[in-house]
Protein backbone atom coordinates (compact mmCIF):
# COMPACT_ATOMS: atom_id res chain seq x y z
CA UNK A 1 -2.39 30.11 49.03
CA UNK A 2 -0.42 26.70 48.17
CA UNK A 3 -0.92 26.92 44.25
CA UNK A 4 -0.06 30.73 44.76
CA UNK A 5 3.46 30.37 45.82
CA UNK A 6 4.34 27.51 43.71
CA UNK A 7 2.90 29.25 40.60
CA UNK A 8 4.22 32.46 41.56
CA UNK A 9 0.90 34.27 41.80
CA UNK A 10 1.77 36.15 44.64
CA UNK A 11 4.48 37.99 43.53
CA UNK A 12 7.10 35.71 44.47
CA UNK A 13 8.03 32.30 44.08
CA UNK A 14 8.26 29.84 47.25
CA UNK A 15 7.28 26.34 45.66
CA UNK A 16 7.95 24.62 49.19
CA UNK A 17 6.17 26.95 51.61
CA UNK A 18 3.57 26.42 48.68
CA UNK A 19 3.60 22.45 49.36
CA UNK A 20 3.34 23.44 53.20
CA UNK A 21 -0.08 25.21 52.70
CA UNK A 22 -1.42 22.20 50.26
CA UNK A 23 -0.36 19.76 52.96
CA UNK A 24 -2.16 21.60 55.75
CA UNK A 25 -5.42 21.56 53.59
CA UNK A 26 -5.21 17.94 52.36
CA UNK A 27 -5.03 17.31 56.06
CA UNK A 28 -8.11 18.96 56.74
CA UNK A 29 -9.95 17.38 53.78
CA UNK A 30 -9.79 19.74 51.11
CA UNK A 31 -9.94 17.05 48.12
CA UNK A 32 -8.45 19.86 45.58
CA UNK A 33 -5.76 20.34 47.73
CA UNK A 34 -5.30 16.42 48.49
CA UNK A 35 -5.03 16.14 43.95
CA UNK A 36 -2.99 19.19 43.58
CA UNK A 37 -0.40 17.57 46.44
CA UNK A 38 -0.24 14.35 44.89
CA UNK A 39 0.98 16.64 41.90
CA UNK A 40 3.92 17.68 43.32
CA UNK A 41 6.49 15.17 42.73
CA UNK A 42 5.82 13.26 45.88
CA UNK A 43 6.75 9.54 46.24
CA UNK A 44 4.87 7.19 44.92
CA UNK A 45 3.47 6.44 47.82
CA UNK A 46 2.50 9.17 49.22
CA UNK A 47 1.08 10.38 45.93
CA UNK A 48 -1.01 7.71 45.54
CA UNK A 49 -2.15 8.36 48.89
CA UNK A 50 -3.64 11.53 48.39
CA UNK A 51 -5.52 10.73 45.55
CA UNK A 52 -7.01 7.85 47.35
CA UNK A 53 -8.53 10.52 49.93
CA UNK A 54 -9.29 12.89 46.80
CA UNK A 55 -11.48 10.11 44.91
CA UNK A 56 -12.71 8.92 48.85
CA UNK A 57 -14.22 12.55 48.94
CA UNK A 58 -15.47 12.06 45.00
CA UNK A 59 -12.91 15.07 43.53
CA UNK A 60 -13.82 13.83 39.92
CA UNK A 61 -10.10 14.33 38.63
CA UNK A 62 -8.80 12.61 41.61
CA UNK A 63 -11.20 9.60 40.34
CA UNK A 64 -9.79 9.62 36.98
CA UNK A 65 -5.99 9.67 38.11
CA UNK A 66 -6.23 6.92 40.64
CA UNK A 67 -7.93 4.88 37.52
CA UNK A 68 -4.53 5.54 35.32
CA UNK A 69 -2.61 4.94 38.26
CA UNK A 70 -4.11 1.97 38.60
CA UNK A 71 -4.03 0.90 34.97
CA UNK A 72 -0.31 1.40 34.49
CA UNK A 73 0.31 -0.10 37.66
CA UNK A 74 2.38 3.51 38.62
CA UNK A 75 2.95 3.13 42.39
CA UNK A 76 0.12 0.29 42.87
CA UNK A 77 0.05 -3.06 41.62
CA UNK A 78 -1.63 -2.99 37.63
CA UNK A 79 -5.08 -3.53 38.15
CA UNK A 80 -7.16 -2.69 35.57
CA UNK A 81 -10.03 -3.65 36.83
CA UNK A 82 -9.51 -1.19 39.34
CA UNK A 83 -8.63 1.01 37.40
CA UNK A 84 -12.31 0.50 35.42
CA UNK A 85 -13.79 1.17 38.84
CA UNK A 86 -12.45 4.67 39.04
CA UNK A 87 -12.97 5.39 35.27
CA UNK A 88 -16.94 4.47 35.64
CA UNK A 89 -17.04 6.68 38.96
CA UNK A 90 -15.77 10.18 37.25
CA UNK A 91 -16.94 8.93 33.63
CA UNK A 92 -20.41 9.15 35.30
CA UNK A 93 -19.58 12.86 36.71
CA UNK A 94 -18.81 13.69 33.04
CA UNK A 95 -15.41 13.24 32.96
CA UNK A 96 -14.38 12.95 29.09
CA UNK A 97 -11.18 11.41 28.94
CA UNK A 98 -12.83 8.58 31.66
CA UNK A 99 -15.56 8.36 29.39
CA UNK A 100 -13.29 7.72 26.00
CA UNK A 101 -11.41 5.21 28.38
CA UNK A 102 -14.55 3.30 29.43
CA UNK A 103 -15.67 3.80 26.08
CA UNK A 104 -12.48 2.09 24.74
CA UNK A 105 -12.54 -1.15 26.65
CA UNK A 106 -16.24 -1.61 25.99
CA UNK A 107 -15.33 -1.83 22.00
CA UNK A 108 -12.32 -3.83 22.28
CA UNK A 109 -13.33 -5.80 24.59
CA UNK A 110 -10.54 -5.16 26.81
CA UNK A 111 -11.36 -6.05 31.28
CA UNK A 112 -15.26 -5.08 30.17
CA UNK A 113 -17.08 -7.62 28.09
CA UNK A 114 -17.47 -6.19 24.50
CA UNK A 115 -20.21 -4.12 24.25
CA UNK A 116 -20.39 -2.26 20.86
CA UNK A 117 -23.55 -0.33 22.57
CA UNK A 118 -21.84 0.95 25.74
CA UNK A 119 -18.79 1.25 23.48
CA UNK A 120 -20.86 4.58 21.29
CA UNK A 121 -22.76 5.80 24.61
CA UNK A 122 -19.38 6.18 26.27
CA UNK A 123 -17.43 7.46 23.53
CA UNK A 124 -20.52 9.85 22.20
CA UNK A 125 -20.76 11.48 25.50
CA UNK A 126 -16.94 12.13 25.66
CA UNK A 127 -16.51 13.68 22.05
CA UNK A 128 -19.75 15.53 22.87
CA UNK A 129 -17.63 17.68 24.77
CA UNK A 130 -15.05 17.92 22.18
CA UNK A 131 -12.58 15.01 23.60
CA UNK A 132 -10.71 14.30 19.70
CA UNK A 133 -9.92 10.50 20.88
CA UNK A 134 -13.18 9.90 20.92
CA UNK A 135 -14.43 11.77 17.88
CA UNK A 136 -11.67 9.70 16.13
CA UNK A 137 -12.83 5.99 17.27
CA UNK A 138 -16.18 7.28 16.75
CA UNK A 139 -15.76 7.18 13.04
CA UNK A 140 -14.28 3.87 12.54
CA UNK A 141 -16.98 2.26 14.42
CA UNK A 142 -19.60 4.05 12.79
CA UNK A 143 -18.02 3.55 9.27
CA UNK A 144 -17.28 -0.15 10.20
CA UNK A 145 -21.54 -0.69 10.18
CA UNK A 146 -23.34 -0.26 6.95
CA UNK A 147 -26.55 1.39 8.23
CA UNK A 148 -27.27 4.99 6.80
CA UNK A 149 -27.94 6.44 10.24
CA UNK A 150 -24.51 5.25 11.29
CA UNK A 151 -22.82 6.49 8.10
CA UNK A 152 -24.73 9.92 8.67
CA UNK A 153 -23.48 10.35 12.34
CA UNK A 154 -19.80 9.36 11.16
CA UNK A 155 -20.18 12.54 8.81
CA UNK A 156 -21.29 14.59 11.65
CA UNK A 157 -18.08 13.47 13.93
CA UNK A 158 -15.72 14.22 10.44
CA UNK A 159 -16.96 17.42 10.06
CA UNK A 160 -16.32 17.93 14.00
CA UNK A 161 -12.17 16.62 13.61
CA UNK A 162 -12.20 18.63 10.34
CA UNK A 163 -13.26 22.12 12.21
CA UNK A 164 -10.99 21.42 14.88
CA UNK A 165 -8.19 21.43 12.36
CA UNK A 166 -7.16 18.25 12.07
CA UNK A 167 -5.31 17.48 9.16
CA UNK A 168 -6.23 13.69 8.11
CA UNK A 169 -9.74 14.39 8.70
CA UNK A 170 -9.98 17.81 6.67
CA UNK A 171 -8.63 15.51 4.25
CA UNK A 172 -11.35 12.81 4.51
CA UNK A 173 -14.00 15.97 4.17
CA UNK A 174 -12.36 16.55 1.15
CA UNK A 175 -12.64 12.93 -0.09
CA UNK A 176 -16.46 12.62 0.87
CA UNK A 177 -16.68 15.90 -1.14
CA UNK A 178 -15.01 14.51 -4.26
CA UNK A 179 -17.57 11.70 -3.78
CA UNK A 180 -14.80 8.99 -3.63
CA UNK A 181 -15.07 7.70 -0.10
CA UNK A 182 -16.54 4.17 -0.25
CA UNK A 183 -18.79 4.35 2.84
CA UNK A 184 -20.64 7.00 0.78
CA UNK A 185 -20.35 6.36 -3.04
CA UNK A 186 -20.76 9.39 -4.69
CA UNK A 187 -23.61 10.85 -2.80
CA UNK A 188 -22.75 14.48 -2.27
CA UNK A 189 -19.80 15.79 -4.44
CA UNK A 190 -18.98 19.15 -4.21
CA UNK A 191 -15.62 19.60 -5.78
CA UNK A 192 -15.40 23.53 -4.16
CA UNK A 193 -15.52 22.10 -1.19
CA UNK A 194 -13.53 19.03 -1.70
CA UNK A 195 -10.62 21.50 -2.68
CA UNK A 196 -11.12 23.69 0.09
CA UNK A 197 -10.74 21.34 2.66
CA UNK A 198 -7.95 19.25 0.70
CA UNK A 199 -6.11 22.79 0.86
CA UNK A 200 -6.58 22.96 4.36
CA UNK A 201 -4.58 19.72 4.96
CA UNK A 202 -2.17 19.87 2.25
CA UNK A 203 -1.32 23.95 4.28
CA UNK A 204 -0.99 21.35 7.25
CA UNK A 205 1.66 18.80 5.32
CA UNK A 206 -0.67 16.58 4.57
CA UNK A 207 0.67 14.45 1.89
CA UNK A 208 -2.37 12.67 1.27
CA UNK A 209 -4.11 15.83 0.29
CA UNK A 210 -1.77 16.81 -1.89
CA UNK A 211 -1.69 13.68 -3.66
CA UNK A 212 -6.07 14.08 -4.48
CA UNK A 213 -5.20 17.88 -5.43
CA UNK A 214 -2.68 16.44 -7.74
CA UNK A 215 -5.18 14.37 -9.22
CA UNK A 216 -8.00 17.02 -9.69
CA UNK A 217 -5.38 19.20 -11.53
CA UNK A 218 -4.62 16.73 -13.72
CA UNK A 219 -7.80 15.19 -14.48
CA UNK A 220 -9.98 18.63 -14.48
CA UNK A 221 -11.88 17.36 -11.79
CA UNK A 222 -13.45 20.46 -10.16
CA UNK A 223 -10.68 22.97 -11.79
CA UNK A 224 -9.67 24.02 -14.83
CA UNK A 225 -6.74 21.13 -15.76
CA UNK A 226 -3.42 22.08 -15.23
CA UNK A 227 -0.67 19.38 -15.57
CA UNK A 228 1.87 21.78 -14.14
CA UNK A 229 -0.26 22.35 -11.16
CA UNK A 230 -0.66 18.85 -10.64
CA UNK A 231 3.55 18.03 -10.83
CA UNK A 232 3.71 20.97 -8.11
CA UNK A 233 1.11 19.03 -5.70
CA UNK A 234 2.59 15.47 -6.63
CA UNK A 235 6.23 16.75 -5.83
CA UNK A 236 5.19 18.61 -2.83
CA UNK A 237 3.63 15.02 -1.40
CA UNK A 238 6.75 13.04 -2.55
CA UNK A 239 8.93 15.26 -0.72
CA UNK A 240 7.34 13.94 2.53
CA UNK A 241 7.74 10.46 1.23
CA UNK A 242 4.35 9.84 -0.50
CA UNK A 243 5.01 6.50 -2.73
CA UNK A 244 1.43 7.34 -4.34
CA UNK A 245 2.69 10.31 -5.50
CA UNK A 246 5.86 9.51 -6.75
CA UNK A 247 4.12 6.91 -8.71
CA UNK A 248 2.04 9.56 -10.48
CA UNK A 249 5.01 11.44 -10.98
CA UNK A 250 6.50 8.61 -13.17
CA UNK A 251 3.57 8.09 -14.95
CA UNK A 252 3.45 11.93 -15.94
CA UNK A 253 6.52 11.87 -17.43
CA UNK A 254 6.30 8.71 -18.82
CA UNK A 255 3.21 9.47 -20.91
CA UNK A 256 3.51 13.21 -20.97
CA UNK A 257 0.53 13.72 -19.50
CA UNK A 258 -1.28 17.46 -20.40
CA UNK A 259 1.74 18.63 -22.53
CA UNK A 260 4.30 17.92 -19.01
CA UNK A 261 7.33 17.29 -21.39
CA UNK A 262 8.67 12.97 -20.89
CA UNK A 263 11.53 12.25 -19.30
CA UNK A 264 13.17 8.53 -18.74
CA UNK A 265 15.61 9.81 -16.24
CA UNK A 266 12.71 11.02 -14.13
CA UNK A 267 10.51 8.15 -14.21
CA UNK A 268 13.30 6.23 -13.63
CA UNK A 269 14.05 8.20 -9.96
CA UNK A 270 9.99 8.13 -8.94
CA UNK A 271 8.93 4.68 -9.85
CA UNK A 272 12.41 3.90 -7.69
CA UNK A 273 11.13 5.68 -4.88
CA UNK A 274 7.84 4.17 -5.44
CA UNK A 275 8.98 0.79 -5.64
CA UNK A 276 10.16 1.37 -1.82
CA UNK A 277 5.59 1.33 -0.93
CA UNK A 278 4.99 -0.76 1.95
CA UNK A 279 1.55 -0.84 -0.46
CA UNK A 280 1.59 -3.83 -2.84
CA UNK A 281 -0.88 -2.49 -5.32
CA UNK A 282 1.76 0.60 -5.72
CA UNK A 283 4.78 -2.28 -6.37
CA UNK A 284 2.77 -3.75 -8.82
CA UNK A 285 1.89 -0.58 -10.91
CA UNK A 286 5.58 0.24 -10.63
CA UNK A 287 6.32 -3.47 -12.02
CA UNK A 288 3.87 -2.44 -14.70
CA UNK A 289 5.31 0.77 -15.81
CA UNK A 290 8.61 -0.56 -15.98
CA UNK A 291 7.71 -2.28 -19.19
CA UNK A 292 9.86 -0.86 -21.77
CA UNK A 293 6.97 -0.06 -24.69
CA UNK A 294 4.92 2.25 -22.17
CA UNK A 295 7.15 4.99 -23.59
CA UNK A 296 5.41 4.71 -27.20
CA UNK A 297 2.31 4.76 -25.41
CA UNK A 298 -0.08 7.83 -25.20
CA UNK A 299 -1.74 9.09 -22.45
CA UNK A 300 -5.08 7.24 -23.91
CA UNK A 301 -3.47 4.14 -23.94
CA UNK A 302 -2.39 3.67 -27.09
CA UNK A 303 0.48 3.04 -29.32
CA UNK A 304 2.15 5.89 -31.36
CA UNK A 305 3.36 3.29 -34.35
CA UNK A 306 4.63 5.58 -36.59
CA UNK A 307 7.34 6.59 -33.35
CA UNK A 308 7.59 3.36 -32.47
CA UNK A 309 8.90 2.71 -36.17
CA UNK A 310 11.26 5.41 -36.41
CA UNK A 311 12.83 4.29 -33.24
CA UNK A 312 13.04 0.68 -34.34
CA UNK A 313 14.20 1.65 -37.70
CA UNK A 314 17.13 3.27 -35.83
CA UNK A 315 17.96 0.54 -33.98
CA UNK A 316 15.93 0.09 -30.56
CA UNK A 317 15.82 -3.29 -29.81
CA UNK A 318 12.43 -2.78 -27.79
CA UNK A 319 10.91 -1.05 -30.67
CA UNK A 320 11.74 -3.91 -33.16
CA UNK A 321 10.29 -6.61 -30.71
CA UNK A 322 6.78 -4.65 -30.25
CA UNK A 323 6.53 -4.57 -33.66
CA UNK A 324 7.39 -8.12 -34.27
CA UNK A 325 4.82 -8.85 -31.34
CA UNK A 326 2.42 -6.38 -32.74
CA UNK A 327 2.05 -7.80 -36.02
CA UNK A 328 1.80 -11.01 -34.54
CA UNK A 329 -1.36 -10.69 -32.81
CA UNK A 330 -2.66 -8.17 -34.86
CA UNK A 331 -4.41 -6.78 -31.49
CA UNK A 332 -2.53 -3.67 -30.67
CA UNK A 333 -3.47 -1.37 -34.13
CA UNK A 334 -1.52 -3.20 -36.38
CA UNK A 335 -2.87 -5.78 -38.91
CA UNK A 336 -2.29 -9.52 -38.44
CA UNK A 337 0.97 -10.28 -40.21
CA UNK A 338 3.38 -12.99 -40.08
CA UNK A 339 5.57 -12.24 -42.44
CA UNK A 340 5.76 -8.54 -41.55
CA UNK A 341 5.95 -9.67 -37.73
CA UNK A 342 9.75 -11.98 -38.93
CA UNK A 343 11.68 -8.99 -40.07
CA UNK A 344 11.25 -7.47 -37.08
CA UNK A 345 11.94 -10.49 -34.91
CA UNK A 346 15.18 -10.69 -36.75
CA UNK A 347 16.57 -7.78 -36.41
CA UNK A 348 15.57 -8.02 -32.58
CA UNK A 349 17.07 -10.90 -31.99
CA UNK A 350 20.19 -10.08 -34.13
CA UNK A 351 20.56 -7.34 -30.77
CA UNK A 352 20.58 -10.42 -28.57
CA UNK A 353 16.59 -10.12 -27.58
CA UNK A 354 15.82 -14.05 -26.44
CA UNK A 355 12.19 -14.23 -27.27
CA UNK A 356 12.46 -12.82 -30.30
CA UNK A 357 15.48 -15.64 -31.17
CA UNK A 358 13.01 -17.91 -30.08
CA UNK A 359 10.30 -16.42 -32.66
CA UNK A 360 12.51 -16.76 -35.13
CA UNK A 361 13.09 -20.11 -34.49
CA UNK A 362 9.88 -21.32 -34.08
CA UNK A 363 9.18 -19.80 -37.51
CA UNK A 364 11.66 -21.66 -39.02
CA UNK A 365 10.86 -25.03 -36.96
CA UNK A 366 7.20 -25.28 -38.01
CA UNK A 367 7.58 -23.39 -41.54
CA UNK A 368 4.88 -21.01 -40.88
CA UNK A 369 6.73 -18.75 -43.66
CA UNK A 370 7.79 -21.54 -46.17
CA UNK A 371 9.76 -24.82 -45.89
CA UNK A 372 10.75 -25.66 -42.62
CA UNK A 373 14.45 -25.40 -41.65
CA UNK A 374 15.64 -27.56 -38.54
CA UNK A 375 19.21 -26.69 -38.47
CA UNK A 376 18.67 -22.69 -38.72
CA UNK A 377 16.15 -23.09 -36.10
CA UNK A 378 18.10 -24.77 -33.89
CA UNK A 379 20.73 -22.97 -33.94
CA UNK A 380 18.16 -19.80 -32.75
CA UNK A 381 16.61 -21.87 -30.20
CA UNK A 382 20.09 -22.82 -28.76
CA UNK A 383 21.19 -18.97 -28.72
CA UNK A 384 17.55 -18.25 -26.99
CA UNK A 385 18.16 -21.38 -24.48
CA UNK A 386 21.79 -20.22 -23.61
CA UNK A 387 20.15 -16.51 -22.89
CA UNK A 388 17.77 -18.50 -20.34
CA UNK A 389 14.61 -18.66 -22.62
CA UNK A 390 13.31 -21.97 -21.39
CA UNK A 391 11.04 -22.30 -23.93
CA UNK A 392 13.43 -22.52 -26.34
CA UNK A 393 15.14 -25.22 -23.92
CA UNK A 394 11.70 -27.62 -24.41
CA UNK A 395 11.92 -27.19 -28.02
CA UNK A 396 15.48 -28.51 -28.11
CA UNK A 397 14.87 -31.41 -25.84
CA UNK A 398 12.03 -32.38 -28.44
CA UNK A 399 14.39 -32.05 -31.38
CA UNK A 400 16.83 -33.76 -29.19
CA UNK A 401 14.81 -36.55 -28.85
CA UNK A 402 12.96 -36.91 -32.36
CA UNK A 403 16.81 -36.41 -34.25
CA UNK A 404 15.78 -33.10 -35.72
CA UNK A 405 18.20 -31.16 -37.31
CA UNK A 406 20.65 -34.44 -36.80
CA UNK A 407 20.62 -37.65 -34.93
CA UNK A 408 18.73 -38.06 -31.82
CA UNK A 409 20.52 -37.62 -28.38
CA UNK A 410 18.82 -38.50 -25.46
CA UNK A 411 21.05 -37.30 -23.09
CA UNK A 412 21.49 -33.41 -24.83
CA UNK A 413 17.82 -33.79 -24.88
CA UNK A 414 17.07 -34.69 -21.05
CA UNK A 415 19.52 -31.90 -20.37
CA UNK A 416 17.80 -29.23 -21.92
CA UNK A 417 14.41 -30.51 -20.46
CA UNK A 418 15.96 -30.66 -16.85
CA UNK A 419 17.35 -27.52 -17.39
CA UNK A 420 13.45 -26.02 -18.65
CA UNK A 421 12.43 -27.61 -15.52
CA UNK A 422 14.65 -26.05 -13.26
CA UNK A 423 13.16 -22.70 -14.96
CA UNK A 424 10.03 -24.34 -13.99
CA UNK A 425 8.79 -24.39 -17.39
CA UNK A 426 5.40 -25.33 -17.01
CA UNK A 427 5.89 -27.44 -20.37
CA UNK A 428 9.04 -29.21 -18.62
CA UNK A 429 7.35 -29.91 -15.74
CA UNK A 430 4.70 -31.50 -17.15
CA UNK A 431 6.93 -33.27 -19.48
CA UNK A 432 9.34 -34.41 -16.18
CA UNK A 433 6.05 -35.85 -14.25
CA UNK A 434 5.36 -37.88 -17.40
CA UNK A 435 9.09 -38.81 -17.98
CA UNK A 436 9.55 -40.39 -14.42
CA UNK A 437 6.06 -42.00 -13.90
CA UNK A 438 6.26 -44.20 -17.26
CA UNK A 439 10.10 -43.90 -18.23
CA UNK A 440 11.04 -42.75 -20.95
CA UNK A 441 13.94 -40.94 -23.09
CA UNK A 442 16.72 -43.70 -21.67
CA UNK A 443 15.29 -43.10 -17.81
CA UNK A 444 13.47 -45.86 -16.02
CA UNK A 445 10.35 -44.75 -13.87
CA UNK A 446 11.47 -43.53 -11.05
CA UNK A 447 8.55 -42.71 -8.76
CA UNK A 448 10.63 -40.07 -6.24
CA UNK A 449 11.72 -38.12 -9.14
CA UNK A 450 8.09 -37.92 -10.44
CA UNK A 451 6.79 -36.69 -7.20
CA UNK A 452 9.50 -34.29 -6.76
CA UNK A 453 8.73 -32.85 -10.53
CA UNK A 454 4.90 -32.59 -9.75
CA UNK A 455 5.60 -30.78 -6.53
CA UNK A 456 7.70 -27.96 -8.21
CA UNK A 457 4.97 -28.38 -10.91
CA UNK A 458 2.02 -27.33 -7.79
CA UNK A 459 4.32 -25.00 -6.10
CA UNK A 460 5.21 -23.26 -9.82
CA UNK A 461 4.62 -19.42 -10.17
CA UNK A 462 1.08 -19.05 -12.48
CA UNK A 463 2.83 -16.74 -14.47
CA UNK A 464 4.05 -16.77 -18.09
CA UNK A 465 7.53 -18.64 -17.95
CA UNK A 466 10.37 -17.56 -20.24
């Protein structure tokens, strides 16, 4: 009669003559009544109270509310032991969401000792009846142990989230499918499957889905490859702010992957949006495929040299340094070539490129071409040092000092080495820790200094110094 009138059942609505008839049968011990009263915006107090008598009677739900009510201290003092009390009592009855609580605390740890055992019983017999909490922690604790059983039951509780429609799990399916989960290796692909459930979760705006359908257009995987099908995907998932995505995006049109026509000004936008990852691995890629020559690379890897000549032949500055570089090494298609390598050097450095200046001076300073010319190298290394090449600054600190290319200067060549060092020059550095330990180039030892130089020489970035 009470639930009637407040829920209009009875053909009219009379929500406090409704609380009058719940009142009368909480008073006479009706524990249904007692839970639905405690319901109806009562004080705290009072509402408490009437659970109290619901759980004293063992009304399961009752059980389970006084053990929030307890837990997030609404009305009562927190008291979460309490609170575990009342969970255990209607998680017993088969209450699910007591059992997923009960089940929680056991695998954290959290009031309850932790108990990775109780933890699965507990959470197992809640997403048994379909409780989605459960189902969820389920499958990080099983995937978290590397038995097969436990792998095997994880699948089972995926496949459970998946039918339920839940998007980041229909998108896990699809992963297992495409054999590229980790817990499973590579164990069952089935790529019609994979892209049935990845089309599932991309329907639900799953941008992580979209991102592996992207990748199986564009890589054939499972369907016919289609590098227009695999933009669409990509930009769908970078619309809702997938970095991954936009990262694929640049390299697409970087490369021109599957005929999908380059474009600077769009790799430009997605490896700016991709630089923006919270993901480090998807900075450093972006780092990566910000280097200038990737766009005379082909989607294989390699370098296209007869473009890469053209351009350089017209002027590209980028284009004349690869070269130069290229036919240095002789490890990027091109012979081993010194003399081809200077030209190019030259003309890269005559655009104001610093380590090609400094190639060109080097050249000259050891003679690797010829006779050896201090003062034109020199004057290269000083153009390279003033650009901030601090290579180029060790060189003229040595020249400095041995009165190459004129008389020696010790103070021009401490200056260039302090200014290396400041670079932090591994060279300089070195050089500095040497300087100040024994003296040396008009400076007494000066133990401080040394130790100062040798920490900046520990603390230095491993990378390649300009």
């Amino acid at each position: 009669m009470g639930l009637g009138l407040i829920h209009d059942r009875l053909g009219e609505s009379d929500r406090a003559g409704g609380v009058r008839w719940l009142e009368r049968a909480a008073a006479a011990d009706h524990p249904l009544a007692q839970f639905q009263l405690a319901g109806q915006g009562l004080a705290a107090e009072r509402r408490v109270q009437w659970l109290e008598r619901a759980a004293s009677l063992g009304y399961t739900s009752a059980e389970f509310s006084l053990g929030m009510t307890y837990a997030y201290g609404d009305g009562v003092p927190t008291d979460d032991r309490t609170a575990v009390d009342w969970y255990r009592r209607a998680a017993e009855k088969g209450h699910y969401e007591a059992q997923s609580s009960l089940g929680w605390r056991y695998l954290h740890g959290i009031t309850l000792t932790k108990d990775d055992a109780q933890a699965l019983h507990w959470m197992r017999r809640s997403a048994a009846q379909g409780n989605n909490l459960s189902m969820r922690n389920l499958v990080s604790s099983l995937l978290a142990r590397t038995d097969p059983a436990s792998k095997d039951e994880a699948l089972v509780w995926i496949k459970r989230l998946a039918e339920s429609g839940s998007a980041p799990y229909q998108s896990l399916l699809g992963l297992f499918y495409n054999g590229v989960l980790p817990e499973f290796g590579s164990r069952q692909l089935d790529y019609a499957e994979a892209q049935r459930w990845l089309k599932k979760a991309a329907a639900q705006g799953d941008g992580g889905a979209e991102v592996v359908l992207g990748n199986a257009y564009s890589a054939g995987q499972g369907v016919t490859a289609d590098a227009e099908q695999a933009i669409r995907w990509w930009e769908r998932a970078a619309k809702r702010g997938d970095k991954a995505a936009d990262l694929n995006l640049a390299r697409a049109y970087l490369f021109g992957n599957g005929g999908t026509p380059r474009n600077a000004e769009k790799v430009r936008f997605h490896l700016a949006r991709a630089d923006q990852s919270d993901d480090p691995g998807i900075r450093q890629q972006v780092k990566e495929l910000r280097n200038p020559n990737l766009r005379w690379m082909d989607e294989q890897g390699q370098y296209d040299w007869p473009r890469v000549r053209i351009d350089a032949k017209k002027g590209d500055r980028d284009a004349q340094k690869l070269l130069g570089d290229a036919y240095l090494h002789g490890n990027m298609g091109l012979p081993k070539n010194l003399a081809d390598a200077y030209p190019w050097w030259l003309k890269a450095a005559a655009q104001g490129d610093p380590e090609s200046m400094n190639n060109v001076g080097y050249t000259l300073y050891r003679g690797l071409l010829g006779k050896t010319d201090f003062v034109a190298a020199r004057r290269w290394f000083e153009q390279a040092a003033r650009a901030g090449y601090s290579n180029s600054m060790v060189s003229l600190a040595r020249m400095n000092e041995r009165g190459e290319a004129g008389k020696p200067n010790l103070r021009k060549a401490l200056e260039w080495l302090l200014k290396a060092g400041e670079a932090n020059n591994p060279q300089a550095l070195k050089w500095l820790v040497t300087l100040y330990r024994s003296g040396g180039m008009g400076q007494a030892a000066d133990l401080q200094r040394a130790a100062y130089w040798a920490a900046r020489m520990a603390s230095a970035n491993n990378k390649d110094t300009p």
